[in-house]
Protein backbone atom coordinates (compact mmCIF):
# COMPACT_ATOMS: atom_id res chain seq x y z
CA UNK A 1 -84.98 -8.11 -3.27
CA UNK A 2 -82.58 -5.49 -4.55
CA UNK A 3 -84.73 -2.82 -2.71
CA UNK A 4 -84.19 -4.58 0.45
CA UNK A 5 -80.65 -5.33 -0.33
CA UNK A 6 -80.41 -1.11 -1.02
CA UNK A 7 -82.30 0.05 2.09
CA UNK A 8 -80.44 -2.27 4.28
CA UNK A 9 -76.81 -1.05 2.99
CA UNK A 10 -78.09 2.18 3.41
CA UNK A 11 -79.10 1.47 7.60
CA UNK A 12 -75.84 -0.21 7.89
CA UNK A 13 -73.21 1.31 9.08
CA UNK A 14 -69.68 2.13 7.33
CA UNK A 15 -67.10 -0.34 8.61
CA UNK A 16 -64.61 2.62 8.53
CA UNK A 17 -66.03 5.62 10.50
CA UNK A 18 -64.23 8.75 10.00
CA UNK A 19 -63.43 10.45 13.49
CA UNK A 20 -62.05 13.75 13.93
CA UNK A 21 -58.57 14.05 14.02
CA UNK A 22 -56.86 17.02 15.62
CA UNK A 23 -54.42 17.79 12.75
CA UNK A 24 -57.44 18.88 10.68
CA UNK A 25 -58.63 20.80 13.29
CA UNK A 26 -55.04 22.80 13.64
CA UNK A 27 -54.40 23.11 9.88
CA UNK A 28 -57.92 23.41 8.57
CA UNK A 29 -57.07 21.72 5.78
CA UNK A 30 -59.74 19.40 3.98
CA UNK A 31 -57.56 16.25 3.91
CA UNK A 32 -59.67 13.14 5.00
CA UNK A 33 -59.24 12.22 8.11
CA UNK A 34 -57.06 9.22 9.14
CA UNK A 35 -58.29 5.60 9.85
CA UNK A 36 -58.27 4.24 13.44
CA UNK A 37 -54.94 2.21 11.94
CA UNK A 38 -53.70 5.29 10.68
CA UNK A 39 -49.73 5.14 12.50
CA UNK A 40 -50.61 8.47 13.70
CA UNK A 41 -52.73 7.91 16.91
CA UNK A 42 -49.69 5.27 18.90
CA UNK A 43 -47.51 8.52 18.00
CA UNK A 44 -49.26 11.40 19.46
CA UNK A 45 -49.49 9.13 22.69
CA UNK A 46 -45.85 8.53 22.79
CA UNK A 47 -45.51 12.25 22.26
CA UNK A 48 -47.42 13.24 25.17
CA UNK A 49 -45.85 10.67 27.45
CA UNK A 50 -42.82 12.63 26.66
CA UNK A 51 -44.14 15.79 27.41
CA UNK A 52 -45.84 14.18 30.41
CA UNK A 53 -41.80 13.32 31.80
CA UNK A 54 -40.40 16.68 30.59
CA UNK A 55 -43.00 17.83 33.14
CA UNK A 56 -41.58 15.57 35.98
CA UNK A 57 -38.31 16.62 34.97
CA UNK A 58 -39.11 20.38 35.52
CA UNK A 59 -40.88 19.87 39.02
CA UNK A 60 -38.46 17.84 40.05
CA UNK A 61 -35.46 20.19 39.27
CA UNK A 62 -36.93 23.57 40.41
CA UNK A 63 -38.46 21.99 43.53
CA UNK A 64 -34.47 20.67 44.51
CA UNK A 65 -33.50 24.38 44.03
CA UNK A 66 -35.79 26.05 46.47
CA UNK A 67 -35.76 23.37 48.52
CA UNK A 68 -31.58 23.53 49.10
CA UNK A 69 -31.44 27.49 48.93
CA UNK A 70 -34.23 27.02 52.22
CA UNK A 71 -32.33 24.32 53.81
CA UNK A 72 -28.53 25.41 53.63
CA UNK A 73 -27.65 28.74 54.91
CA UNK A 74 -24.67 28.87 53.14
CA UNK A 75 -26.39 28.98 49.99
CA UNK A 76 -28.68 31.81 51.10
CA UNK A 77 -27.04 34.00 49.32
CA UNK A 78 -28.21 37.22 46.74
CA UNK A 79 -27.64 34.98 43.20
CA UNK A 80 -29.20 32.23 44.63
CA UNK A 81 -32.22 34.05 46.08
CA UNK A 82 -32.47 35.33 42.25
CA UNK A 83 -32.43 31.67 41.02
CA UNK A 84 -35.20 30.50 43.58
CA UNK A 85 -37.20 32.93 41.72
CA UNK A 86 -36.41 31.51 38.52
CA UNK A 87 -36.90 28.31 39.81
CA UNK A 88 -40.07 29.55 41.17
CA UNK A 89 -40.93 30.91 37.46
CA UNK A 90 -40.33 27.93 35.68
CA UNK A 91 -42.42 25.51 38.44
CA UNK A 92 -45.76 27.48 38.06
CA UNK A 93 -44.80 27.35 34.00
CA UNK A 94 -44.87 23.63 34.52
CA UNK A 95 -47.35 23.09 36.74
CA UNK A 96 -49.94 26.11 35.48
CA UNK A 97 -49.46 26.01 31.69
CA UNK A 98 -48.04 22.66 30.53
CA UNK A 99 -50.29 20.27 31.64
CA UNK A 100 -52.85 22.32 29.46
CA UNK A 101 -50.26 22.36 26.32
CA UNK A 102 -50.52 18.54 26.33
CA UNK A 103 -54.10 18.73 26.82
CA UNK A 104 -54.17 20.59 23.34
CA UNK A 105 -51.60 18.76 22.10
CA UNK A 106 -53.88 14.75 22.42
CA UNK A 107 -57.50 16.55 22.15
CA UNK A 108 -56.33 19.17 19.00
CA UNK A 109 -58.79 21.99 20.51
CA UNK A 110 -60.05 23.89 23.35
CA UNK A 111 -63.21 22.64 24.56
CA UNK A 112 -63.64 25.61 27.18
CA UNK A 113 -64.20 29.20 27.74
CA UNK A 114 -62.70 32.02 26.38
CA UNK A 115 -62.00 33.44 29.43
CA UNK A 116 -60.40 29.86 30.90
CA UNK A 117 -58.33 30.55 27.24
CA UNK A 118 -57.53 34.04 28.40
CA UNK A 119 -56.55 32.68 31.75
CA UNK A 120 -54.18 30.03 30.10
CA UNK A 121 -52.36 32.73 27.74
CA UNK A 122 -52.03 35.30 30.80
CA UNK A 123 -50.11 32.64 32.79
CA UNK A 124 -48.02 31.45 29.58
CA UNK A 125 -46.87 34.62 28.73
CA UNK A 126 -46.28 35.75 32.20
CA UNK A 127 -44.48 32.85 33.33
CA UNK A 128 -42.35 33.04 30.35
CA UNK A 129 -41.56 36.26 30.89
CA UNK A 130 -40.88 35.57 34.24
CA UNK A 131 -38.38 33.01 33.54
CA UNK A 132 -36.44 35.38 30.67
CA UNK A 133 -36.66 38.30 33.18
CA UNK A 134 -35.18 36.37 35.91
CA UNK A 135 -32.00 35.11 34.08
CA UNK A 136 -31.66 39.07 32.84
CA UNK A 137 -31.54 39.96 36.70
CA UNK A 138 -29.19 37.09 37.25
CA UNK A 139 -26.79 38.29 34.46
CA UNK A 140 -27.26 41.95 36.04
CA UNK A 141 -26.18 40.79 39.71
CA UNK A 142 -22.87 39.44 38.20
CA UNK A 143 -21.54 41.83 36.66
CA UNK A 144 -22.03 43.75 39.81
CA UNK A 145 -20.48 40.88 41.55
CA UNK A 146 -17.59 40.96 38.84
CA UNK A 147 -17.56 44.48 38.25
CA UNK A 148 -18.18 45.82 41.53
CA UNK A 149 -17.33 43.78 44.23
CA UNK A 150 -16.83 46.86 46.95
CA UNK A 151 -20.27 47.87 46.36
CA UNK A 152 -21.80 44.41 46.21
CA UNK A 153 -20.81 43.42 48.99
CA UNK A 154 -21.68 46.24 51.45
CA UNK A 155 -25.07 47.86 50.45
CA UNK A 156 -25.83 46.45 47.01
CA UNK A 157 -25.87 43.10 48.74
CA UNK A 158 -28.47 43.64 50.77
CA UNK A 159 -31.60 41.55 51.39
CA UNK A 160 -33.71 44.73 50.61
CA UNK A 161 -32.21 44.82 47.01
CA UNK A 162 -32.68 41.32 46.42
CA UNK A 163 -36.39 41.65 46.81
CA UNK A 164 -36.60 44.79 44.90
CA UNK A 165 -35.19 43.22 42.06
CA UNK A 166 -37.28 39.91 42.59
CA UNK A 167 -40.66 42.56 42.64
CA UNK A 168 -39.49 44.32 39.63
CA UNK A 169 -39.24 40.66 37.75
CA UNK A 170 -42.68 39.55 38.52
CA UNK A 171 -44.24 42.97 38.04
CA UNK A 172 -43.03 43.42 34.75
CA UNK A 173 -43.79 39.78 33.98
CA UNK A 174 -47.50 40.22 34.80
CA UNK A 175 -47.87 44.11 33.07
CA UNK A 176 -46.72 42.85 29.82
CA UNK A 177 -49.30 39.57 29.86
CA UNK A 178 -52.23 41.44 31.77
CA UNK A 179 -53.63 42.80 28.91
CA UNK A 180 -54.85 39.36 27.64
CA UNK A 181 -57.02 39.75 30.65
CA UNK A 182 -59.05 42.83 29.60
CA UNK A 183 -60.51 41.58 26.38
CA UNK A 184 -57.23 42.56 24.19
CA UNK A 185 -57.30 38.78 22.65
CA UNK A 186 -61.90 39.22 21.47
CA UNK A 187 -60.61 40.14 17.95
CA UNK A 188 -63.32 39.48 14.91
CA UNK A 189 -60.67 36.95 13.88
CA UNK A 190 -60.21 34.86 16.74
CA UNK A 191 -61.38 31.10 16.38
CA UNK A 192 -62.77 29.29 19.58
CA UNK A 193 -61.47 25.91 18.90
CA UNK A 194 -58.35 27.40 19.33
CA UNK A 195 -56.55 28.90 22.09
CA UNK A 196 -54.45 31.25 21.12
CA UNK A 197 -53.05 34.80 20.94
CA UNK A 198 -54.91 36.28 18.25
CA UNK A 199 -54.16 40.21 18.18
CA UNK A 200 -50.97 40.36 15.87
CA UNK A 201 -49.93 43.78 17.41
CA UNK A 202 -49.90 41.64 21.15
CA UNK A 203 -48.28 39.54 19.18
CA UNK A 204 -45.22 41.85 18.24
CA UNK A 205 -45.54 43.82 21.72
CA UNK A 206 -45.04 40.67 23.89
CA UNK A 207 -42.32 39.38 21.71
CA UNK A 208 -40.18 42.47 22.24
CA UNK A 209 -41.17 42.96 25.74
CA UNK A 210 -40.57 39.52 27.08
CA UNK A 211 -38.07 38.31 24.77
CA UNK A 212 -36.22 40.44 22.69
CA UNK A 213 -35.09 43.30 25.35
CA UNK A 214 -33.83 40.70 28.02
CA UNK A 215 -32.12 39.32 25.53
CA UNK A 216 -30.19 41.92 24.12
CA UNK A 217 -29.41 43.31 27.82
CA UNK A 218 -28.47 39.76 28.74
CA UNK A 219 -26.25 39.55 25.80
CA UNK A 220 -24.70 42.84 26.05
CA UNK A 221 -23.87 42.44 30.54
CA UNK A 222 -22.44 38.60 29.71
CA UNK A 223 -20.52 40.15 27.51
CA UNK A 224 -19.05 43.27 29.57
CA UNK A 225 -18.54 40.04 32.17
CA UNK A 226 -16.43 38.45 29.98
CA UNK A 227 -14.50 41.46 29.16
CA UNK A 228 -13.73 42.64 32.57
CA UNK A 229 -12.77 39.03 33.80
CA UNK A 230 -10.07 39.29 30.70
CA UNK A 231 -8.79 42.83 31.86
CA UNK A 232 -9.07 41.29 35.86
CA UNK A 233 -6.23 38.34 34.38
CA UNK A 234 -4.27 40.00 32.26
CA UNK A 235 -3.63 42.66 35.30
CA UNK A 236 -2.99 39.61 37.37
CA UNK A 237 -0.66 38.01 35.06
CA UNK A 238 1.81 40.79 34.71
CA UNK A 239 2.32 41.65 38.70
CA UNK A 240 2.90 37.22 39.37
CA UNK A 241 5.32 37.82 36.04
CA UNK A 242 7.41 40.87 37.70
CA UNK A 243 7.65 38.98 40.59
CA UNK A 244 8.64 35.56 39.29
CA UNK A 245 11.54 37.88 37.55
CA UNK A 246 12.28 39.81 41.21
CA UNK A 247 12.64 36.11 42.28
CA UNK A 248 14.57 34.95 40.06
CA UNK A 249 17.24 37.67 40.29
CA UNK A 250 16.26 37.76 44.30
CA UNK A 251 19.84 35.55 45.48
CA UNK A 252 22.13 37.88 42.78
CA UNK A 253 21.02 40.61 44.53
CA UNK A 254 21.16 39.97 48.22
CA UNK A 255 25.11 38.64 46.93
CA UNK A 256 25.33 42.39 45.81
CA UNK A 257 23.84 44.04 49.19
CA UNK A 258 25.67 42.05 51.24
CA UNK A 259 28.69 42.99 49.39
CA UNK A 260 27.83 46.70 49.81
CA UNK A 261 26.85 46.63 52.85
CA UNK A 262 30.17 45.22 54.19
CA UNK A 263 31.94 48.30 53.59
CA UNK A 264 32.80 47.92 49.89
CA UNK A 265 31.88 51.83 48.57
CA UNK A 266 34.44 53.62 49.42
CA UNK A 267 32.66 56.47 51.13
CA UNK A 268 31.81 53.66 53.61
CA UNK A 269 35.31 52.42 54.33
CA UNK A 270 36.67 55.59 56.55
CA UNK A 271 33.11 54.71 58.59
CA UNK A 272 33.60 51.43 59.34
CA UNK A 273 37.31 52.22 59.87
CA UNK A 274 36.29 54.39 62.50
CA UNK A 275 33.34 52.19 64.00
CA UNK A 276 35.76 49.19 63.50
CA UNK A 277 38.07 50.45 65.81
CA UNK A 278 37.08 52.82 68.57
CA UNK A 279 38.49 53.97 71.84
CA UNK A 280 38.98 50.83 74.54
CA UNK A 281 36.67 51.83 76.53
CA UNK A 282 33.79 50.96 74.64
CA UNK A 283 32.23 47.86 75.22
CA UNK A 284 32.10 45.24 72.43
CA UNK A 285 28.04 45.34 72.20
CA UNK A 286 28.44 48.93 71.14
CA UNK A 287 30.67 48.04 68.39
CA UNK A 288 28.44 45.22 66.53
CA UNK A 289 25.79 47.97 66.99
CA UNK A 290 27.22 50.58 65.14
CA UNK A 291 28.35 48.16 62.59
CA UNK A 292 24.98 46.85 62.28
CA UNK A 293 23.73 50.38 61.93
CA UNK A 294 26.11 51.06 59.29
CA UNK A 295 25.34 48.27 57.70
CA UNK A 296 21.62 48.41 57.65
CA UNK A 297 21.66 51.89 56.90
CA UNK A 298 23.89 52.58 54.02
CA UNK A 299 21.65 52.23 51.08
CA UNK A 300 19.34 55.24 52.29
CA UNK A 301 21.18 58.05 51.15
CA UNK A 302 21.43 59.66 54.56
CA UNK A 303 24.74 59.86 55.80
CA UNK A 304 25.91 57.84 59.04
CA UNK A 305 26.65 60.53 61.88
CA UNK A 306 28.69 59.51 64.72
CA UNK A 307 28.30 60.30 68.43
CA UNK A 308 30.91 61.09 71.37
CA UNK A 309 31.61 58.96 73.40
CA UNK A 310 29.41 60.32 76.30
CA UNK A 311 26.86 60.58 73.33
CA UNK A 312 27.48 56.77 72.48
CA UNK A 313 26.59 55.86 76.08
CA UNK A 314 23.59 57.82 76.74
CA UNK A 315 21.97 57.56 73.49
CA UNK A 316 21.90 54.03 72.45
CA UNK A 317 19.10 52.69 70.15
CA UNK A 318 17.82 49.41 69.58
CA UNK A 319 16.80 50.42 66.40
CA UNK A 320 19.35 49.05 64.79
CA UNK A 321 19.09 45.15 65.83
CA UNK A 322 15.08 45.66 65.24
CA UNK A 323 15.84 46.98 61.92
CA UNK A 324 17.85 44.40 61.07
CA UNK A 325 16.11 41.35 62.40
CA UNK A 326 12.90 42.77 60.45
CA UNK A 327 14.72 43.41 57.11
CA UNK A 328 15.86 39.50 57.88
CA UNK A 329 12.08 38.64 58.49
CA UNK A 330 10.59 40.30 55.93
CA UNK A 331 12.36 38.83 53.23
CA UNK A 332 11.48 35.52 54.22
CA UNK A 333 7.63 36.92 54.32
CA UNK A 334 8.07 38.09 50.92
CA UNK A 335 9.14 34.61 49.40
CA UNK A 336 5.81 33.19 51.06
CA UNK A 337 3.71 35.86 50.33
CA UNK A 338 5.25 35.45 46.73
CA UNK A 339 4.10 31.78 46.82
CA UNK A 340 0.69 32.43 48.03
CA UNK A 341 0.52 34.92 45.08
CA UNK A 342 1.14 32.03 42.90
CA UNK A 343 -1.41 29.86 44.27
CA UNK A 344 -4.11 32.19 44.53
CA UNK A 345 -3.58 33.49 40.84
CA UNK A 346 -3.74 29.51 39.63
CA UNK A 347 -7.29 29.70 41.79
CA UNK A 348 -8.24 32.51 40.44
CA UNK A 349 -7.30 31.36 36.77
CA UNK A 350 -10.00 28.28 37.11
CA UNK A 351 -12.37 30.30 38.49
CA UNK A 352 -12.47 32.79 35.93
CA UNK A 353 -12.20 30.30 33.08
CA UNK A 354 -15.09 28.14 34.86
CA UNK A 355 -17.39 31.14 35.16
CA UNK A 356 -16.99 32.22 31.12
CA UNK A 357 -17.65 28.48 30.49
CA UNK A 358 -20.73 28.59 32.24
CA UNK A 359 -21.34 32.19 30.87
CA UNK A 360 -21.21 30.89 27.22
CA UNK A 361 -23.47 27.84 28.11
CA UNK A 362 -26.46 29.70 29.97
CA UNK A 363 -26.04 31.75 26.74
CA UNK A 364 -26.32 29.05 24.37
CA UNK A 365 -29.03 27.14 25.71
CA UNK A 366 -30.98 30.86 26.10
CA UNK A 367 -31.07 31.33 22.39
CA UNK A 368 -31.12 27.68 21.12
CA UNK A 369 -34.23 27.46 23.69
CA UNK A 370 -36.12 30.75 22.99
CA UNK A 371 -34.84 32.23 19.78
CA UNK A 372 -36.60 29.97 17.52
CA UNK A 373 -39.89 30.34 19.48
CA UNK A 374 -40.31 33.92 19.20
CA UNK A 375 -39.01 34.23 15.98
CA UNK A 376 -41.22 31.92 14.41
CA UNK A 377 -44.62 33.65 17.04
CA UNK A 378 -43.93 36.85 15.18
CA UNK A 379 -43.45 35.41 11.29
CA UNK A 380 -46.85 32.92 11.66
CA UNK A 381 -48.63 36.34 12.34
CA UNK A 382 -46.96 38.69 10.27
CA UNK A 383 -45.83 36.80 7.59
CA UNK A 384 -48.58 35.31 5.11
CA UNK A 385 -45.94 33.75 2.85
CA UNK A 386 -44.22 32.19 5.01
CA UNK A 387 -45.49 28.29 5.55
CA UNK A 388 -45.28 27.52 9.26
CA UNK A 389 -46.91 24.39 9.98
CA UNK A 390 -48.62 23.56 12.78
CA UNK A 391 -46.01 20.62 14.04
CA UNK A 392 -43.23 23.04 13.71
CA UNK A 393 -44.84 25.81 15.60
CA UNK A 394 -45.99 23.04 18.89
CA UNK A 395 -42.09 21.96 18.40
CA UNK A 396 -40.16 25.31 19.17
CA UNK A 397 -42.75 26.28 21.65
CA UNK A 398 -42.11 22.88 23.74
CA UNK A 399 -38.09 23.74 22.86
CA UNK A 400 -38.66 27.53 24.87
CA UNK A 401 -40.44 24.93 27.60
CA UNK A 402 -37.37 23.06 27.80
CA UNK A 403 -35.09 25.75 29.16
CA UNK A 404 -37.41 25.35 32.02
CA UNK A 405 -36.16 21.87 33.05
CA UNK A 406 -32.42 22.86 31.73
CA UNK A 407 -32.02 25.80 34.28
CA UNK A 408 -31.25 24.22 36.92
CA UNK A 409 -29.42 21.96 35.65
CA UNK A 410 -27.12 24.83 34.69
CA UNK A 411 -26.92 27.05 37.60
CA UNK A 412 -25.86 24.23 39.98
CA UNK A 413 -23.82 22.13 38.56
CA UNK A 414 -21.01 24.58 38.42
CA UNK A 415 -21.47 25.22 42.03
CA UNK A 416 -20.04 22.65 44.62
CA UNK A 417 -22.40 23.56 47.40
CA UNK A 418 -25.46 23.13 45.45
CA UNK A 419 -24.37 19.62 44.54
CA UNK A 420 -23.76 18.78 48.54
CA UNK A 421 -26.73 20.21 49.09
CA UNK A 422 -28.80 17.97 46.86
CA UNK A 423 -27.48 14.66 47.80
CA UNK A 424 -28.12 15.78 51.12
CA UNK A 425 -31.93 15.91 50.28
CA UNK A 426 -31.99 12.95 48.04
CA UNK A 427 -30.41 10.74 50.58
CA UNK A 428 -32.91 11.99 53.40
């Protein structure tokens, strides 16, 4: 009987199987695996349902961009065409390379080829690239917009530029992730189950090519922006200041010209003695003429020379009304070229303080998204003591993922048109 009892619990099976769970699989660590009840399972579920709608989110956002730049021609314009391509970037990231992120992220290993692997990492890194390069280029065409404006908008605007720059982007993108391609990632070390990058000096190289440059030239043009839209204000400032003062003092001083000009100097009053009263036989319109002449005239420095009287009726400008009906005129177009100065200098206040906001928020979200990521890539090859666990490494790589869906979320809604321009769609 107890033999039975012994070879029957021995054909039985357990009542708690062990399965495979991925965490063991991405830490190799010998803890037992967890029970089906383990909390663990609802959670990496819920996880990937989020990453499933970050996804959405991404799609969705890039394919509004292209879709409005296409549409409206009034947002066909050389930034934009740069942010298509960004958008363009961060759609094939999302629609290439994150699908197969969650894949790893549920299942805990590759279950492919090594060269589907190879395939995968090529189009992560270049699409990340891609996406860094393109917001470099975008921070390069304004400060030529900023900086330059003559020369950005006559040659340096030009369609042919645009897709130079555009070429440049995607060329670079794909020779600094091509070598994946040709056998660089079949090191001795390399596991299977895992698909991964595992040459550390591709490791370093790809970091600094497709992070840490565009950064640093991002950072240093945003920065040159924001200094030459501070020098652009402060030399707007001081001319609206000067002639806030010239207005102010603008009624004391017509008092004083009038005043001069009616014959108060003293060199002036002998002249309009003699204009004042001439012979009889000139008319009356000659008079007022000469007296406007001397009176539109005095504050030149020339002196006043008088004609004959045969001179007086042969040679008799209308200079003088013209001059003064225009000296008249264009002191009225001064006080409302004055007040258009105002208004356009308020304008161009918001505009400059909405562009450094924006400036200092695309830069944020750029190193909050990507910092951490490449940071930590380069320390869990190159740095043995430094404990990087496996969570923390999937959770700043799905943070550099983010920027994808937070792009365009930026670069339009700052801009007016682009708004318009999507409710337009949505509502169609």
């Amino acid at each position: 009987m107890d033999l039975f009892n012994l070879t029957l619990e021995e054909e039985l099976p357990s009542p708690h199987p062990l399965p495979l769970d991925p965490c063991s699989l991405y830490s190799n660590s010998s803890t037992l695996p967890a029970s089906p009840t383990s909390p663990t399972s609802p959670r990496y579920n819920f996880y990937a349902m989020l990453l499933v709608l970050l996804i959405f989110c991404v799609v969705f956002g890039n394919v509004l961009v292209c879709v409005a730049v296409s549409r409206e021609r009034a947002l066909q314009t050389t930034t934009n065409y740069l942010i298509v391509s960004l958008a363009v970037s961060d759609l094939l990231l999302a629609t290439l390379v994150m699908p197969w992120g969650v894949y790893l992220e549920v299942v805990g290993e590759w279950r492919f080829s090594l060269i589907c692997c190879d395939i995968l990492l090529t189009l992560d890194v270049m699409m990340c690239t891609a996406s860094i390069l393109n917001l470099c280029a975008i921070s390069i065409d304004r400060y030529t917009a900023v900086a330059m404006p003559l020369l950005y908008n006559t040659r340096y605007s030009s369609r042919r530029r645009v897709v130079l720059m555009i070429t440049a982007v995607w060329f670079l993108s794909f020779a600094i992730s091509c070598p994946l391609l040709f056998g660089l990632n079949n090191t001795a070390t390399r596991e299977v189950w895992k698909c991964s990058i595992a040459d550390p000096a591709f490791v370093v190289y790809s970091s600094v090519a497709s992070f840490y440059v565009p950064f640093i030239v991002t950072l240093l043009v945003y920065a040159q922006i924001c200094v030459v839209l501070r020098r652009r204000g402060r030399r707007t400032d001081l001319p609206r200041r000067q002639a806030l003062h010239a207005q102010a003092g603008m009624e004391e001083g017509e008092g004083q010209r009038q005043r001069k000009n009616k014959c108060t100097h003293p060199e002036d009053v002998k002249l309009c003695t003699l204009i004042v009263k001439p012979p009889t036989v000139a008319p009356a319109r000659k008079k007022v003429t000469l007296v406007k002449e001397a009176v539109v005239h005095p504050l030149e420095g020339e002196p006043v020379r008088f004609l004959a009287q045969d001179d007086q009726t042969q040679q008799q400008p209308a200079r003088p009304k013209i001059s003064l009906s225009v000296s008249k005129g264009r002191d009225r177009l001064d006080k409302g070229e004055l007040a258009k100065e105002r208004v356009r200098g308020r304008l161009s206040q918001q505009k400059e303080r909405k562009a450094t906001q924006m400036l200092a928020i695309v830069l944020g979200v750029f190193i909050i998204c990507w910092l951490p990521f490449f940071l930590t890539h380069v320390l869990r090859v190159h740095c043995s003591s430094c404990c990087i666990s496996p969570s923390l490494y999937s959770a700043v790589t799905w943070l550099g993922y983010l920027n994808s869906a937070v792009n365009p979320v930026i670069y339009t809604t700052f801009n007016t048109e682009f708004r318009k321009a999507f409710i337009k769609i949505l509502h169609c």
